[in-house]
C-alpha atoms as a PDB file:
ATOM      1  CA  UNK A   1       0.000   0.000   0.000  1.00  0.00           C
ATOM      2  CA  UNK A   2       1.732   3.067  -1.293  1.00  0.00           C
ATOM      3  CA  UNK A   3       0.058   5.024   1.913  1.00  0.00           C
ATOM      4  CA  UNK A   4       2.368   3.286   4.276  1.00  0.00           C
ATOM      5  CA  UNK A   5       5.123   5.223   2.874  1.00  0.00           C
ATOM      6  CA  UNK A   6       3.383   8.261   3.627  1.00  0.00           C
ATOM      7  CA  UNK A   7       4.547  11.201   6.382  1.00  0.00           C
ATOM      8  CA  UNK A   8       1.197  12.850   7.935  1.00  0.00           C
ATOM      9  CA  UNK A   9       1.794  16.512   8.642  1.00  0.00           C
ATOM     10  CA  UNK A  10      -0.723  17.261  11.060  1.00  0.00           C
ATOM     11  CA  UNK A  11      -0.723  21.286  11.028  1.00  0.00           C
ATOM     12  CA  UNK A  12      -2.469  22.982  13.912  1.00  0.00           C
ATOM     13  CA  UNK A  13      -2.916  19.467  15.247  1.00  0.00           C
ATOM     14  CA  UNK A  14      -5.015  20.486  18.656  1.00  0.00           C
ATOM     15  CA  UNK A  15      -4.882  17.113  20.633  1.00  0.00           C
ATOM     16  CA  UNK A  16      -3.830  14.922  17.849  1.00  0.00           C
ATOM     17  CA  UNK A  17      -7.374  13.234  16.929  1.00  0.00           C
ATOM     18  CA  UNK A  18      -6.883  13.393  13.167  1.00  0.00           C
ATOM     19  CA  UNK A  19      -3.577  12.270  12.955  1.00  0.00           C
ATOM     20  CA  UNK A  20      -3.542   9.885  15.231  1.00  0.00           C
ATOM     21  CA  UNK A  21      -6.620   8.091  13.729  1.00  0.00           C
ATOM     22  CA  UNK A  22      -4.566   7.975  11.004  1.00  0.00           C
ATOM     23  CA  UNK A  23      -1.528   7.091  12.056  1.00  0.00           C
ATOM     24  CA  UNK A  24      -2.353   3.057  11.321  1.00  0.00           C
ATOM     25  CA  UNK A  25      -2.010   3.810   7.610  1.00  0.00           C
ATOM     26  CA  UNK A  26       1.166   5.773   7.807  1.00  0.00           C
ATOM     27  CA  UNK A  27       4.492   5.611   8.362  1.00  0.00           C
ATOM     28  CA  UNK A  28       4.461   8.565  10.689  1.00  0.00           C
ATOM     29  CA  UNK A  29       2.624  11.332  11.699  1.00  0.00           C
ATOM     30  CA  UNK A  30       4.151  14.722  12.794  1.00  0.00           C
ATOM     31  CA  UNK A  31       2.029  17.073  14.376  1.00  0.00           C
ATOM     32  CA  UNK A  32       2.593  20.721  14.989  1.00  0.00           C
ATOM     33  CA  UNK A  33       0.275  22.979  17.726  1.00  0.00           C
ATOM     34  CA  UNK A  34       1.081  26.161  18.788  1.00  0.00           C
ATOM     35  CA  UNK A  35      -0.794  25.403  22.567  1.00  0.00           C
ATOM     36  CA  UNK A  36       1.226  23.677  24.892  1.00  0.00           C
ATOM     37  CA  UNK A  37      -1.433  22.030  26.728  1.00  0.00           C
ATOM     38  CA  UNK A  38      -2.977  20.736  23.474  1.00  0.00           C
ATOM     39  CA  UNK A  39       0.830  19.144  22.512  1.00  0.00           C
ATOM     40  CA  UNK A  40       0.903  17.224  26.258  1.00  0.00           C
ATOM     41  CA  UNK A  41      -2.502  15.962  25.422  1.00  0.00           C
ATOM     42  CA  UNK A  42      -1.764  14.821  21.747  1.00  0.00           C
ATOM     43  CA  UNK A  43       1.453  12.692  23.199  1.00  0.00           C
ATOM     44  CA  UNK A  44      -0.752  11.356  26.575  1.00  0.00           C
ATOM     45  CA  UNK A  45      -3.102  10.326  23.704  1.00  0.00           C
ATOM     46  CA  UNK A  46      -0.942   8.796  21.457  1.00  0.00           C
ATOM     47  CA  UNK A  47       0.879   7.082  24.711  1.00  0.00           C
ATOM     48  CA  UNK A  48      -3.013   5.818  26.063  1.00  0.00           C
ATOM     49  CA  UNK A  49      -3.515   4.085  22.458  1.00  0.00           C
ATOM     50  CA  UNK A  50      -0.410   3.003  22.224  1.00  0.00           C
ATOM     51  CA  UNK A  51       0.577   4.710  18.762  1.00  0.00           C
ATOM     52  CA  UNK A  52       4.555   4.893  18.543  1.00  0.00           C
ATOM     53  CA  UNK A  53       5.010   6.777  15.016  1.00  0.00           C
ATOM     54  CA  UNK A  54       3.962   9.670  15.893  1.00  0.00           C
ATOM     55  CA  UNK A  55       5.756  13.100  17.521  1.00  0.00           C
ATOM     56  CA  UNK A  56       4.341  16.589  18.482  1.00  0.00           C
ATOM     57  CA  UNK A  57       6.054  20.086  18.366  1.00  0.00           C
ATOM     58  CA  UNK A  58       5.054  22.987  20.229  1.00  0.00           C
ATOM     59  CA  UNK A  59       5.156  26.385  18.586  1.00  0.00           C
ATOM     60  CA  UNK A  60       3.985  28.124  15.267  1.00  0.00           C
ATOM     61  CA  UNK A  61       3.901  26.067  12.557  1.00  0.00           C
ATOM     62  CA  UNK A  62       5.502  28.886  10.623  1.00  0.00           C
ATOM     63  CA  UNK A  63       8.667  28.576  12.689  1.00  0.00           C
ATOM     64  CA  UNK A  64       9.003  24.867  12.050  1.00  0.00           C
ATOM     65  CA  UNK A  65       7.891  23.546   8.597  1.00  0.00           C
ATOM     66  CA  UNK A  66      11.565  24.511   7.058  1.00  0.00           C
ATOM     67  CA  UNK A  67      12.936  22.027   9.495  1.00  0.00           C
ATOM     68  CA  UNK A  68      10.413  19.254   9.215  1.00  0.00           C
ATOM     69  CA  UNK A  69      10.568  19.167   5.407  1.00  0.00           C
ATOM     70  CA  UNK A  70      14.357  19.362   5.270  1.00  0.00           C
ATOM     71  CA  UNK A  71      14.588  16.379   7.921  1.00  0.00           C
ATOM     72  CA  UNK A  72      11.964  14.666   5.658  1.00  0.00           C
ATOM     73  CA  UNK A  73      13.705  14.833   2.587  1.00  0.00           C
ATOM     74  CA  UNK A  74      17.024  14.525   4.142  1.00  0.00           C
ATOM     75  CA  UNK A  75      15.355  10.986   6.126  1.00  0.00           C
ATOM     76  CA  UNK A  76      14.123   9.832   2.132  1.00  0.00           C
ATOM     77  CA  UNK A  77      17.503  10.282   0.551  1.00  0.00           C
ATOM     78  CA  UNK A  78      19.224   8.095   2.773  1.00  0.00           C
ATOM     79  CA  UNK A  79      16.676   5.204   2.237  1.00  0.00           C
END
């Protein structure tokens, strides 16, 4: 399935909900919130059902989307 392959780039993520009822069908799911409380509660979620590809950052998505997509590509070339 060509969807495993995928990276989920859950952008004002919240609590996680969306990408972490996706995260099944993908090979990992970053989410980005700029509410701190909201990032705890994503990763206690993703701990409580026991999803293990997934990772939150807090701050402005702005500030970080350089960094993801560089890390991205940079994590593709060297497969």
């Amino acid at each position: 399935d060509g969807i495993k392959n995928t990276v989920l780039l859950d952008i004002c993520c919240g609590t996680g909900t969306i990408g972490l009822s996706l995260a099944s069908r993908v090979s990992r799911v970053i989410g980005v919130e700029l509410c701190a409380s909201a990032v705890e509660n994503a990763k206690r979620n993703a701990m409580l059902n026991g999803i293990q590809n997934s990772e939150f950052i807090c701050g402005k998505a702005e500030d970080f989307m350089r960094e993801i997509l560089t890390s991205m590509d940079r994590d593709a070339r060297s497969k």
